[in-house]
Protein backbone atom coordinates (compact mmCIF):
# COMPACT_ATOMS: atom_id res chain seq x y z
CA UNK A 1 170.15 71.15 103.54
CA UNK A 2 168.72 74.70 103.00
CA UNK A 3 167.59 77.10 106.51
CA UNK A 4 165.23 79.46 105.88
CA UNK A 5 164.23 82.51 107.54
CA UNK A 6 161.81 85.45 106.65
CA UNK A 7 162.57 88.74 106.30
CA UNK A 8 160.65 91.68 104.32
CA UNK A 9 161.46 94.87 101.68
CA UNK A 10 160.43 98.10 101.92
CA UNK A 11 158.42 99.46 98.96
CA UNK A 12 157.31 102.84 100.51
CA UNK A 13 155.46 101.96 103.91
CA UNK A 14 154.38 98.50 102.38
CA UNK A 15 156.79 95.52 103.66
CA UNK A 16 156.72 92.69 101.24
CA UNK A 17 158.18 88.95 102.40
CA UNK A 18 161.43 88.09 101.17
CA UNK A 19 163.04 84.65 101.67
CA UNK A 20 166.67 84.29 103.41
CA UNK A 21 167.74 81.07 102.27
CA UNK A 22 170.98 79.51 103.42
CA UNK A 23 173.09 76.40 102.05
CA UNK A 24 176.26 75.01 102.90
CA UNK A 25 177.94 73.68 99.97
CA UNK A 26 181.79 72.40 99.22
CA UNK A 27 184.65 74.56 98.01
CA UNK A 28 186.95 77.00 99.62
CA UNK A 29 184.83 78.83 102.57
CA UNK A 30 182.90 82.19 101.66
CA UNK A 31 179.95 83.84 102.07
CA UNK A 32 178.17 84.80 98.85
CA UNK A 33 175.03 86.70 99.01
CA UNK A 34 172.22 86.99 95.94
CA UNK A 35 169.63 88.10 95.43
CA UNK A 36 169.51 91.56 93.81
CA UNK A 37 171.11 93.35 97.15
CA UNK A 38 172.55 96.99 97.72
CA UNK A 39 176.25 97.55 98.81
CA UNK A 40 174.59 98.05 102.30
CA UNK A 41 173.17 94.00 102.06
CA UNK A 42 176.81 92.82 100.05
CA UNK A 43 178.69 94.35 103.33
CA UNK A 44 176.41 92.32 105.62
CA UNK A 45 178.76 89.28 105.16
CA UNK A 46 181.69 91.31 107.10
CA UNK A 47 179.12 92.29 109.56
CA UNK A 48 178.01 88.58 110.01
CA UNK A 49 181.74 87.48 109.89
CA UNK A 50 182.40 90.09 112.64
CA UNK A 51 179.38 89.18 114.91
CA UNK A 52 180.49 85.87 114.69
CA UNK A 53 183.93 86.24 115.76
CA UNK A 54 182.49 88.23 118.40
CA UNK A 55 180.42 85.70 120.17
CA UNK A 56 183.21 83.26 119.36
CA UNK A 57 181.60 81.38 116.94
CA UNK A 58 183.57 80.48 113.75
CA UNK A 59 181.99 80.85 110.14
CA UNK A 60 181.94 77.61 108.27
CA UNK A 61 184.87 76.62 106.30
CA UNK A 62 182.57 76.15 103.68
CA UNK A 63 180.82 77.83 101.01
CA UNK A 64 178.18 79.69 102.63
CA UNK A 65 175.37 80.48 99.32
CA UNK A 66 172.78 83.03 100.74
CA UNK A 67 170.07 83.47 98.74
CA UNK A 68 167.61 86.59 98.87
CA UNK A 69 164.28 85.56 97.13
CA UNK A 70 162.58 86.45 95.07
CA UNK A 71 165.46 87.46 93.27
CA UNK A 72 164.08 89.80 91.39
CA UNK A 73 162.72 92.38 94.18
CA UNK A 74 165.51 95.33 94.93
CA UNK A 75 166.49 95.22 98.72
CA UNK A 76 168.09 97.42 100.32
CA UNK A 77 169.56 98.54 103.69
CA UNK A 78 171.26 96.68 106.62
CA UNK A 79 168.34 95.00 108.36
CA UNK A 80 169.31 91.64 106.72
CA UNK A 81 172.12 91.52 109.10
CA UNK A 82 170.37 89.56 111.38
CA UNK A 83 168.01 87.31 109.24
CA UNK A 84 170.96 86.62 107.25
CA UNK A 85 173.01 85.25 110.74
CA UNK A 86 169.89 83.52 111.76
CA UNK A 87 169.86 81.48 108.64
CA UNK A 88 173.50 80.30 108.62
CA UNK A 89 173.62 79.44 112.40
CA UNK A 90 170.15 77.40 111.31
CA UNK A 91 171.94 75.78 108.93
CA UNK A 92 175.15 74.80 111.16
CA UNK A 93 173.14 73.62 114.13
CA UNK A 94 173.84 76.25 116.22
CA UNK A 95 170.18 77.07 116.39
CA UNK A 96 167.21 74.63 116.03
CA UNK A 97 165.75 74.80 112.42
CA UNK A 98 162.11 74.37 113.62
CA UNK A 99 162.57 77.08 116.33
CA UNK A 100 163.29 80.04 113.39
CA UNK A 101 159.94 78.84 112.04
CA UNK A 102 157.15 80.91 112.38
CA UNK A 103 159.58 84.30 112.78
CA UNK A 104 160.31 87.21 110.47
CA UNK A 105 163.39 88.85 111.51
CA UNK A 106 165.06 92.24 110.86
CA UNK A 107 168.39 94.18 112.06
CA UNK A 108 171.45 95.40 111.81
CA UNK A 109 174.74 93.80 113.44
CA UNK A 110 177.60 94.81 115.33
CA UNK A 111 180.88 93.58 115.59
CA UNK A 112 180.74 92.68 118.76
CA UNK A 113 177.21 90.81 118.32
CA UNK A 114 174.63 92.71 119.42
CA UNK A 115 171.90 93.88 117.57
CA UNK A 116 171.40 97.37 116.22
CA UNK A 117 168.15 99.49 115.37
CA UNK A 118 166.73 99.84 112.29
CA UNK A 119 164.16 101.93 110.46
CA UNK A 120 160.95 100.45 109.62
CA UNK A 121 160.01 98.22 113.22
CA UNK A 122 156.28 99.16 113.03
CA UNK A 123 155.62 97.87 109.48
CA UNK A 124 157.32 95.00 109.64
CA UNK A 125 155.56 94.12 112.33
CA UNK A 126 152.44 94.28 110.77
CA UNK A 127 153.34 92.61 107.49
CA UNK A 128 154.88 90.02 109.65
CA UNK A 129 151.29 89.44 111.45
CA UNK A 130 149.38 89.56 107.83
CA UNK A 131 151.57 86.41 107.02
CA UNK A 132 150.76 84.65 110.42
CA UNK A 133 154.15 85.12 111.78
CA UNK A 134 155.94 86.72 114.73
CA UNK A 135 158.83 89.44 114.60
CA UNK A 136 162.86 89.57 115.76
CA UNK A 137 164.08 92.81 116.27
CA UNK A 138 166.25 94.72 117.89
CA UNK A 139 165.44 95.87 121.58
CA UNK A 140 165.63 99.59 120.35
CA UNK A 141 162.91 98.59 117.75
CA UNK A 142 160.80 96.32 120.36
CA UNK A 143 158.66 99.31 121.75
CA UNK A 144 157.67 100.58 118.19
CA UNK A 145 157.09 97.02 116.57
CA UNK A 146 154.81 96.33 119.86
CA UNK A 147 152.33 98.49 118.37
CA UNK A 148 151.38 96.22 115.92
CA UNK A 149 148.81 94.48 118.03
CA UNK A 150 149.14 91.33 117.89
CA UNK A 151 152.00 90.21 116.63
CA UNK A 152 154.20 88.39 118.49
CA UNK A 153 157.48 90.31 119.03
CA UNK A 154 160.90 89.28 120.09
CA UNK A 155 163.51 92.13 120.87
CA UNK A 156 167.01 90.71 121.36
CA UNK A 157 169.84 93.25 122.76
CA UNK A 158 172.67 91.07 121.23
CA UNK A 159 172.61 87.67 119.18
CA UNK A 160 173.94 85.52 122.48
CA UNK A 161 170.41 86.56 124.05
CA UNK A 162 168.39 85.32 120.96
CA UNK A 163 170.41 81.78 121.24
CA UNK A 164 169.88 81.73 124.59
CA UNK A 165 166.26 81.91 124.36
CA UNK A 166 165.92 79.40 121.50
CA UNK A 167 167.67 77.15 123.63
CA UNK A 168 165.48 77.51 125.99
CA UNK A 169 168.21 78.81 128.86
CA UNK A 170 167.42 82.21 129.02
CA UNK A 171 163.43 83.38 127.98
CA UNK A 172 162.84 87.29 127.09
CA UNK A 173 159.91 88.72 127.71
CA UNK A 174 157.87 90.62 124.60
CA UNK A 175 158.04 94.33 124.79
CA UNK A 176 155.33 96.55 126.00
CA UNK A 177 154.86 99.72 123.45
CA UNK A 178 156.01 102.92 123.45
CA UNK A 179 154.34 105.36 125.42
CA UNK A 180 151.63 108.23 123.42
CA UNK A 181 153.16 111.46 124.68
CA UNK A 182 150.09 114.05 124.92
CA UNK A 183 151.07 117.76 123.82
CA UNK A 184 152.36 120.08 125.81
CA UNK A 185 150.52 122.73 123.83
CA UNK A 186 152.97 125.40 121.38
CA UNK A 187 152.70 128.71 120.56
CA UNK A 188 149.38 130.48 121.32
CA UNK A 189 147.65 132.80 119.21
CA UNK A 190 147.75 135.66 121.98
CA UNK A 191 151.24 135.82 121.29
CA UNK A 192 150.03 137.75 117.23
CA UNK A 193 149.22 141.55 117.31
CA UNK A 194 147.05 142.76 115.11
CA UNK A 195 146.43 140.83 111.74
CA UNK A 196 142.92 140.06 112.83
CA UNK A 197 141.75 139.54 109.36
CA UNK A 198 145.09 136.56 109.04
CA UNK A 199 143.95 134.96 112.31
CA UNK A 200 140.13 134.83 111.40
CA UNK A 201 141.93 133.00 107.53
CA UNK A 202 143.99 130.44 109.99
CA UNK A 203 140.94 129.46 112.05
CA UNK A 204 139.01 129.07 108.33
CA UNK A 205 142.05 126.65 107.25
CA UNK A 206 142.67 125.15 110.20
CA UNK A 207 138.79 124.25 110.68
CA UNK A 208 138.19 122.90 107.01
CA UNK A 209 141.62 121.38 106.47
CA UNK A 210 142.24 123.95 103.71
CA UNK A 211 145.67 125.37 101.98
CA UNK A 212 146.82 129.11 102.90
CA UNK A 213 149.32 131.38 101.95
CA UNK A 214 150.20 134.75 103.69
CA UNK A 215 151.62 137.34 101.68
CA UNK A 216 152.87 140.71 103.52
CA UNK A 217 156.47 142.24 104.14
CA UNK A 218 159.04 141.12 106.80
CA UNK A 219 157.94 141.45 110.29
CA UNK A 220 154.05 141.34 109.17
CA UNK A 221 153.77 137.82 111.80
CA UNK A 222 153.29 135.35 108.93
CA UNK A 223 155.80 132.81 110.22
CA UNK A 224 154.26 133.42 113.71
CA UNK A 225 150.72 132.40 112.37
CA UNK A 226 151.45 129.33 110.58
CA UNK A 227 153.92 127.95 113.35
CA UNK A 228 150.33 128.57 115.65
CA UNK A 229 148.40 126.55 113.15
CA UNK A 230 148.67 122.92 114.79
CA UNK A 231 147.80 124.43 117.74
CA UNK A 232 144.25 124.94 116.43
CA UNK A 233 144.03 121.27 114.79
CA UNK A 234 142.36 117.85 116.33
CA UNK A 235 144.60 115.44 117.57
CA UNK A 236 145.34 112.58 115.21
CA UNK A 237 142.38 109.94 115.14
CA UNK A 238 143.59 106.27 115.75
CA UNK A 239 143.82 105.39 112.33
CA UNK A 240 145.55 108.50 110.94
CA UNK A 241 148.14 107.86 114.01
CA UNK A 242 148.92 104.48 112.38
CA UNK A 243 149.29 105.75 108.77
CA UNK A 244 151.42 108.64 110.18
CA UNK A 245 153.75 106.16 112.36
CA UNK A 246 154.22 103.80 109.06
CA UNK A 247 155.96 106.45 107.57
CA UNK A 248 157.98 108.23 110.44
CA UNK A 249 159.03 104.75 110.71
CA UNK A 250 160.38 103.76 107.45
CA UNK A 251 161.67 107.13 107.83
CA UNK A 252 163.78 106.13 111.31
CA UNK A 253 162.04 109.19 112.61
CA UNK A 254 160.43 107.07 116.37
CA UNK A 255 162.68 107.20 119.01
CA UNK A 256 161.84 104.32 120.96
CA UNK A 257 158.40 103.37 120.07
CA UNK A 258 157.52 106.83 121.44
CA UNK A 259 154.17 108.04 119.38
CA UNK A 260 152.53 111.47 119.46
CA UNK A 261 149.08 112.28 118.80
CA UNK A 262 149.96 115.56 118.04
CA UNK A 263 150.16 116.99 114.03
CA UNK A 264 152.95 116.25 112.19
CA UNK A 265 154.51 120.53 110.92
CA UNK A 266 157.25 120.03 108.39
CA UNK A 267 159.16 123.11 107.62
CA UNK A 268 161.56 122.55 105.29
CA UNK A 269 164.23 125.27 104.06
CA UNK A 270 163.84 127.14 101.27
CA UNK A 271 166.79 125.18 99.21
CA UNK A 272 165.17 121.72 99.00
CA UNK A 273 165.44 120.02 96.16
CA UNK A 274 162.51 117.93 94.54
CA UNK A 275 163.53 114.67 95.71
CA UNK A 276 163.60 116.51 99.41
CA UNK A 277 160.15 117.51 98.93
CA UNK A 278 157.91 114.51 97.06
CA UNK A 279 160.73 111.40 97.97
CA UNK A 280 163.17 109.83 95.76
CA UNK A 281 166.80 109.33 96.15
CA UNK A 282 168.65 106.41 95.58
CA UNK A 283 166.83 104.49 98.02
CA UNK A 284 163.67 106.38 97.28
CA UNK A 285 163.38 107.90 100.74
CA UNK A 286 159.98 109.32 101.90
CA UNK A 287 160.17 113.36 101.23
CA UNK A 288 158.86 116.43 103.17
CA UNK A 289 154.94 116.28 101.69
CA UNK A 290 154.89 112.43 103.02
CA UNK A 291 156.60 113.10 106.67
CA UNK A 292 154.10 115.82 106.83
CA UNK A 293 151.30 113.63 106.32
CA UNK A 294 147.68 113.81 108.38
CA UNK A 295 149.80 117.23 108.93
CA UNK A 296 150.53 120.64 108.28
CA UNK A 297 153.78 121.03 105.57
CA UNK A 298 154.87 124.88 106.10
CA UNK A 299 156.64 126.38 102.90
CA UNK A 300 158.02 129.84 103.93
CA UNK A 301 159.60 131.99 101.74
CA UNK A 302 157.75 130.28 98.53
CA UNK A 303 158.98 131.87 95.69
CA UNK A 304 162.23 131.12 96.80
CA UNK A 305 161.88 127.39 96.05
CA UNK A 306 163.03 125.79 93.12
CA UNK A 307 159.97 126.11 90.35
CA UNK A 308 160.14 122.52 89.35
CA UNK A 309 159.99 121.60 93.11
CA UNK A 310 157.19 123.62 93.48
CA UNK A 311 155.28 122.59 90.90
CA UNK A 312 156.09 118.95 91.93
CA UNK A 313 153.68 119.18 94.86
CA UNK A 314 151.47 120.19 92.47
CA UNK A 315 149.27 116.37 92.51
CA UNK A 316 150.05 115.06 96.10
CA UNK A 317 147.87 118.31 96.97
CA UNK A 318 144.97 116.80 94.78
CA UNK A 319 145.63 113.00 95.47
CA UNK A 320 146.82 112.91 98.75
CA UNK A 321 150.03 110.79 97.61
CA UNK A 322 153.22 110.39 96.03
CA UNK A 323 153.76 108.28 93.17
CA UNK A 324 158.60 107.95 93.09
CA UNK A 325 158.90 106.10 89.94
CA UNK A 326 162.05 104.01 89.32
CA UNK A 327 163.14 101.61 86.25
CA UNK A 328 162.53 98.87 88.03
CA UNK A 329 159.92 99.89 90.71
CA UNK A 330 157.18 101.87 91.73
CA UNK A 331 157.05 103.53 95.44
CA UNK A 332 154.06 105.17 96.79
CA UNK A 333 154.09 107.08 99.83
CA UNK A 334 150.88 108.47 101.40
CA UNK A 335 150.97 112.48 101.35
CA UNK A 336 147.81 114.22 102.44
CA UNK A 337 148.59 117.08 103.88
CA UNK A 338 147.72 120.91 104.25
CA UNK A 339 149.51 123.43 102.57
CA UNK A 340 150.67 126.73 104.29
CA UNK A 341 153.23 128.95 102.96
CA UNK A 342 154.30 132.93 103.46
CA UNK A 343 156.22 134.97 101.23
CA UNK A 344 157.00 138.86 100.76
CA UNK A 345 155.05 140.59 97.68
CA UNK A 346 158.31 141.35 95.79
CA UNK A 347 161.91 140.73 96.64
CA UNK A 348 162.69 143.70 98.39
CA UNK A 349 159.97 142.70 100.58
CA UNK A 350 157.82 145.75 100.84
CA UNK A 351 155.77 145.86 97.51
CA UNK A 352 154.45 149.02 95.80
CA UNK A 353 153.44 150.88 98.90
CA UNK A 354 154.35 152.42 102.09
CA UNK A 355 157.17 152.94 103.60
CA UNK A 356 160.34 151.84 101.58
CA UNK A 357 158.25 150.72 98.81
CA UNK A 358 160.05 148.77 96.23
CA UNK A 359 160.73 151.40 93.14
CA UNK A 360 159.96 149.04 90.63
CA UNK A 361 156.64 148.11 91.77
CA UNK A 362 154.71 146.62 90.05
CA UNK A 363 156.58 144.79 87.82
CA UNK A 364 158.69 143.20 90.32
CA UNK A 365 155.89 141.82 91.93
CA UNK A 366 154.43 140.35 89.20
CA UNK A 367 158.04 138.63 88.23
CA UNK A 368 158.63 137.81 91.57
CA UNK A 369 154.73 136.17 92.44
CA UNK A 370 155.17 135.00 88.98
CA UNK A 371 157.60 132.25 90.20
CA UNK A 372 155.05 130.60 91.85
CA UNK A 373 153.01 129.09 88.81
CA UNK A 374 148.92 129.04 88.53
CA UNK A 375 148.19 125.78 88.81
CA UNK A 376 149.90 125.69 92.21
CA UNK A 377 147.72 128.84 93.14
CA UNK A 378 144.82 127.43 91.66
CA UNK A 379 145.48 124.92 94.80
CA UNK A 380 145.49 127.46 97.48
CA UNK A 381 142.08 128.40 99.16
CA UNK A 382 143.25 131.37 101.07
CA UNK A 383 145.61 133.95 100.26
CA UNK A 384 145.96 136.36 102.98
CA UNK A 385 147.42 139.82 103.12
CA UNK A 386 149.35 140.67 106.19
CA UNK A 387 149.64 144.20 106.14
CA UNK A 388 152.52 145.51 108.76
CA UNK A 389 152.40 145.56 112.28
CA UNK A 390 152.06 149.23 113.61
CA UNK A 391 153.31 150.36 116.78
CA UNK A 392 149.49 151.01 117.62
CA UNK A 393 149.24 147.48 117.67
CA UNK A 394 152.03 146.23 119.70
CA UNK A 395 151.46 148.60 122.14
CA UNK A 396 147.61 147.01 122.45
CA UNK A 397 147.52 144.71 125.75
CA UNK A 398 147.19 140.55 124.47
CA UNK A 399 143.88 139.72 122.81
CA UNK A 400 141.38 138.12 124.70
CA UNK A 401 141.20 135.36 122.63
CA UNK A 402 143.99 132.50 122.00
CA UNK A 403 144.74 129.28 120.93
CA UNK A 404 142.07 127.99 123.07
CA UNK A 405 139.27 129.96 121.75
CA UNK A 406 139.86 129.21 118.34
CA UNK A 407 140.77 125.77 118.83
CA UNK A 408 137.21 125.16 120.79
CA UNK A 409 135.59 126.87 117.22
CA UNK A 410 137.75 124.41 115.32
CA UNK A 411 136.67 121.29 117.11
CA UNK A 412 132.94 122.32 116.93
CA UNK A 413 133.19 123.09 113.50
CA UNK A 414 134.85 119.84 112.83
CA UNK A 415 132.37 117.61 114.81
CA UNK A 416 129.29 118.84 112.15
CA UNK A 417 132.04 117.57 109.35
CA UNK A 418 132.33 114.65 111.04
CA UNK A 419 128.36 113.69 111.58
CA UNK A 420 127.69 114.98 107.99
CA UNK A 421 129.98 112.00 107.16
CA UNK A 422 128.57 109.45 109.13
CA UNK A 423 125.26 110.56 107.63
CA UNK A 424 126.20 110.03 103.99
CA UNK A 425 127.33 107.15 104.48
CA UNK A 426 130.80 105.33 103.62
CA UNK A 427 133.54 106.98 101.11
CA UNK A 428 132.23 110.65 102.33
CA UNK A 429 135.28 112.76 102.96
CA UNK A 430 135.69 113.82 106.66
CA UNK A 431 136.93 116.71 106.29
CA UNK A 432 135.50 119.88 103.92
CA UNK A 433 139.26 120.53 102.24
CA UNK A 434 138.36 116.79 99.99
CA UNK A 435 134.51 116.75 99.68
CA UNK A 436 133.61 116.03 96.54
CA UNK A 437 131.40 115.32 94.13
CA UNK A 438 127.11 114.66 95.32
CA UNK A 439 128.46 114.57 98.87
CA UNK A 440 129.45 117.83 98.52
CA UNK A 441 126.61 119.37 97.05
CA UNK A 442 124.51 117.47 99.38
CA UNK A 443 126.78 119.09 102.08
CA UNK A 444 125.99 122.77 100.88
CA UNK A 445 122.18 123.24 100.97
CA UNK A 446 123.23 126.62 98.99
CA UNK A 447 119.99 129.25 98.85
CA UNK A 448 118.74 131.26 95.95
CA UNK A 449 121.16 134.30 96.95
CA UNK A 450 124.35 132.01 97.42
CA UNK A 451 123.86 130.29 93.90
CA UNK A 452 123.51 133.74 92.13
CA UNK A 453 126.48 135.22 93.42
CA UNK A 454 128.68 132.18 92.72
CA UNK A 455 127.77 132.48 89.27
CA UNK A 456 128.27 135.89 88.75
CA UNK A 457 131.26 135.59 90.47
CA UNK A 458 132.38 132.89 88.81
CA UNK A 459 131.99 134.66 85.50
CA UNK A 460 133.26 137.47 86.10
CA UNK A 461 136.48 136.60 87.89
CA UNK A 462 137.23 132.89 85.51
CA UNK A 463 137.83 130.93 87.99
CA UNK A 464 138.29 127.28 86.93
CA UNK A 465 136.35 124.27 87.84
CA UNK A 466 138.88 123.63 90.88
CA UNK A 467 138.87 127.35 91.92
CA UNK A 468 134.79 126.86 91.52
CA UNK A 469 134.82 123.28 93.65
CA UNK A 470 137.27 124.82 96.43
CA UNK A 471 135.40 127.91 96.90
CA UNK A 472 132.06 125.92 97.62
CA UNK A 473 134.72 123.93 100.35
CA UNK A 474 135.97 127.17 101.65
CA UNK A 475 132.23 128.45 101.83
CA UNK A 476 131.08 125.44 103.39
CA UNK A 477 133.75 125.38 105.85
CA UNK A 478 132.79 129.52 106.74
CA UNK A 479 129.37 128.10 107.62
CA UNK A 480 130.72 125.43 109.81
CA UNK A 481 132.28 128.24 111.99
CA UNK A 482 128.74 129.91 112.29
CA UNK A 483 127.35 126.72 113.43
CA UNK A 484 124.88 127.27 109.97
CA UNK A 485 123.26 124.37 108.51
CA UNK A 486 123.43 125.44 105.20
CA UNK A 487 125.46 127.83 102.91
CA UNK A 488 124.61 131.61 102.71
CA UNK A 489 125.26 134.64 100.83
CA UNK A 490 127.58 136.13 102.80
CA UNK A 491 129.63 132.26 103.26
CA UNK A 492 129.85 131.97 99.35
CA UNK A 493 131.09 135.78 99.56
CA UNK A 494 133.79 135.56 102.43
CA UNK A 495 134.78 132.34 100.65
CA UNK A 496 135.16 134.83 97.13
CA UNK A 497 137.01 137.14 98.97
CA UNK A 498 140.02 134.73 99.96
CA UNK A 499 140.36 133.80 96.32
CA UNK A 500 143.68 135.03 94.85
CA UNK A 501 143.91 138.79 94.13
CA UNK A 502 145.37 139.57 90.84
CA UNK A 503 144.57 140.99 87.24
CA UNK A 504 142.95 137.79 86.73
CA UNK A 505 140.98 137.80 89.44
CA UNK A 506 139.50 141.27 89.74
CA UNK A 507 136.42 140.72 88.63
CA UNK A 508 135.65 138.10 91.08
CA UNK A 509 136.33 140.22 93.61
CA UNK A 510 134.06 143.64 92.42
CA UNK A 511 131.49 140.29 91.92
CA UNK A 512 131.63 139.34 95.85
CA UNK A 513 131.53 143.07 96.27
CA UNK A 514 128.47 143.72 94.01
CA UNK A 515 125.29 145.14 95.51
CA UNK A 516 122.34 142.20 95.92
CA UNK A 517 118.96 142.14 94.21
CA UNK A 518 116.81 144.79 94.93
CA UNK A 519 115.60 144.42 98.44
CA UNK A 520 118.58 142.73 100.22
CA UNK A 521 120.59 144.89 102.08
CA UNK A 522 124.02 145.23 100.56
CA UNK A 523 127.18 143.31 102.67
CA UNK A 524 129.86 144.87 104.34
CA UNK A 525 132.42 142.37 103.03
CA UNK A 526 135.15 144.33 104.30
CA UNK A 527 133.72 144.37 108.58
């Protein structure tokens, strides 16, 4: 006789159904597990043994043959504790066969026989109700798996419990889900002196979804401004609150089933390898760019970061996810996210000017910004310089404006993203950072005096297709903010302006700068 009962394996955030099949057989007694398991799934046996002894239940003198199928799939972790136990007391009688069916199970036992948490409730519990079944897991994991809907969820505290209520002595009750917490709001913007021209760049990005970098010396407030950043952005929607829980969840990152609405901000230190960044690892773990997902992923300090794990990030910022390739698997993990990241012009910090100006300007700036390669500029919509704070400023009384005011910008600015969406039709991107393509030229509505400068521009300063296709973004994003229904001159110029300043991108800039046809009046770019 052979007990069965489901469990799943992760592959990124997708759970895929795996088989725990258990037979009793002659010979001396053992448990022998197969299946293509991990040294975490080998050691379950001693954790079953244990949790056995526990509840004072003794392991079959026979040999116990556990078989993990398909055989061929990797697994990995501890979570086959308990479908593992299931199975075998199935098989001796201790449970009824025909109760286990219709259950997936995950979860992680003690000695003693209870039932430990484990990463990855939430989509388990949603591959479990694609396949028409309910969920075991343990009563740490109840409140997050409860958010699948509906799926039917058990959450046992110890094993004792779960025979009890297949026995029909002692029933549980499903568990309700976590609660949402609402944010208690962070950092506001009134909080930054001066650097009026880096605020007006983080209400641009934060309104359009676009990437930013600050550039200025120590002390110039460009920590400060990106850490005020998801104060600015929309709460997660409904559906990016799902994809964002998927992964915070294989990640063991919910506490209880308690979800947020609020932005995921990643800020990872400045020594992270590539595998910490994009995922990987032996188990192929989900890295900084996917926990940051439907969020803001903060790189401070860039040039101190490892090249090659710079450059890594290089296509989840154009496809919005993470391909970790293994021999013997594939793993995606989703990973759209927006980019913001500070750093001083030179190593010294100070650059070629001012006070304690680096002597060996300007070639150490150029070796210095040089670590960060072109392509990954060629990625960045905004770079901002943050000039330093003078005492004039911080002796200025708060601004007026905070947090609030910009956020209220934001969310108008936003809601015309939104409806020009809806209008288009389905497959539009929401958002201006990924438009694309005849939506976004059908977005732009450009006039006569836009489309000149853009070319000019455009020849003058080289900028590639993608610096051409993320300036329109940026532009259309500016005219968002002034509530404009289509793009103007002096959008497609502000836009220009943000581009990157360097040798290479001079001319784009004395372009932007350029006096109009005859007749127009000429822009004050720099008011």
């Amino acid at each position: 006789m052979v007990a069965k009962v489901v469990t799943v394996a992760f592959q990124g955030v997708e759970a895929r159904r795996v088989d725990v099949e258990v037979q009793l057989t002659g010979g001396e007694g053992a448990i022998i597990v197969v299946g293509l398991g991990d040294k975490a799934v080998a050691e379950s046996r001693e954790r079953v043994r244990g949790a056995f002894t526990g509840l004072g239940l003794a392991v079959p003198g026979q040999r116990v043959v556990v078989n993990l199928a398909p055989a061929d799939l990797p697994k990995e972790g501890s979570h086959y504790d308990l479908p593992i136990a299931l199975a075998i007391m199935g098989a001796m009688g201790v449970i009824p066969l025909d109760a286990l069916t219709g259950w997936a199970a995950i979860g992680e036992l003690s000695l003693d026989g209870g039932v430990s948490a484990v990463a990855g409730a939430l989509p388990a519990a949603i591959a479990a109700g694609s396949m028409g079944l309910g969920l075991i897991c343990p009563e740490a994991c109840g409140a997050e798996a409860a958010w699948a809907g509906e799926t039917r969820i058990l959450a046992p505290r110890s094993l004792i419990s779960l025979i009890n209520h297949f026995r029909g002595t002692q029933i549980m009750s499903p568990p309700e889900p976590g609660p949402v917490i609402q944010s208690t709001g962070g950092p506001d913007l009134k909080d930054v002196r001066g650097q009026e021209q880096a605020k007006r760049a983080l209400e641009i990005a934060a309104a359009g979804g676009h990437n930013l970098l600050y550039v200025g010396p120590p002390g110039s407030g460009k920590s400060m401004l990106a850490q005020r950043l998801p104060g600015l952005l929309p709460p997660l929607t409904a559906t990016e609150l799902l994809e964002t829980s998927m992964v915070h969840s294989v990640a063991g990152l919910i506490a209880r089933g308690t979800l947020t609405r609020d932005r995921p901000f990643r800020s990872p230190h400045h020594s992270a390898s590539m595998a910490a960044l994009t995922g990987g690892g032996t188990k192929a773990r989900p890295g900084e760019v996917s926990l940051a997902h439907n969020g803001v992923l903060f790189l401070d300090e860039l040039p101190e970061f490892a090249v090659q794990a710079l450059d890594s990030l290089r296509q989840p910022l154009e496809t919005g996810e993470v391909m970790v390739a293994r021999a013997n698997a594939h793993i995606r993990y989703p990973a759209r996210v927006q980019l913001v990241a500070a750093m001083n012009p030179c190593r010294c910090g100070h650059g070629g000017g001012g006070k304690g100006a680096c002597g060996k300007a300007p070639r150490c700036q150029r070796d210095y910004q040089g670590r960060v390669s072109g392509p990954l500029m060629d990625r960045i919509d905004l770079v901002v310089d943050t000039p330093p704070v003078t005492a004039a400023d911080l002796a200025l009384p708060p601004p007026s404006e905070g947090t609030a005011e910009a956020a209220a910008r934001v969310a108008a600015a936003r809601s015309l993203q939104i409806d020009r969406a809806a209008d288009y039709g389905e497959g539009a991107a929401v958002i201006n950072a990924r438009a694309d393509g005849a939506f976004l030229e059908a977005s732009l509505a450009l006039d006569e005096a836009a489309r000149a400068l853009m070319s000019r521009a455009a020849e003058a300063g080289r900028l590639t297709a993608r610096g051409w296709t993320r300036t329109l973004r940026l532009a259309r994003t500016i005219a968002d903010l002034d509530q404009s229904e289509g793009v103007r001159r002096i959008h497609i110029a502000e836009a220009l302006i943000y581009r990157r300043v360097g040798p290479e991108a001079e001319g784009q800039r004395e372009a932007a700068a350029a006096p109009p046809a005859a007749g127009r009046p000429r822009l004050n770019l720099r008011s």
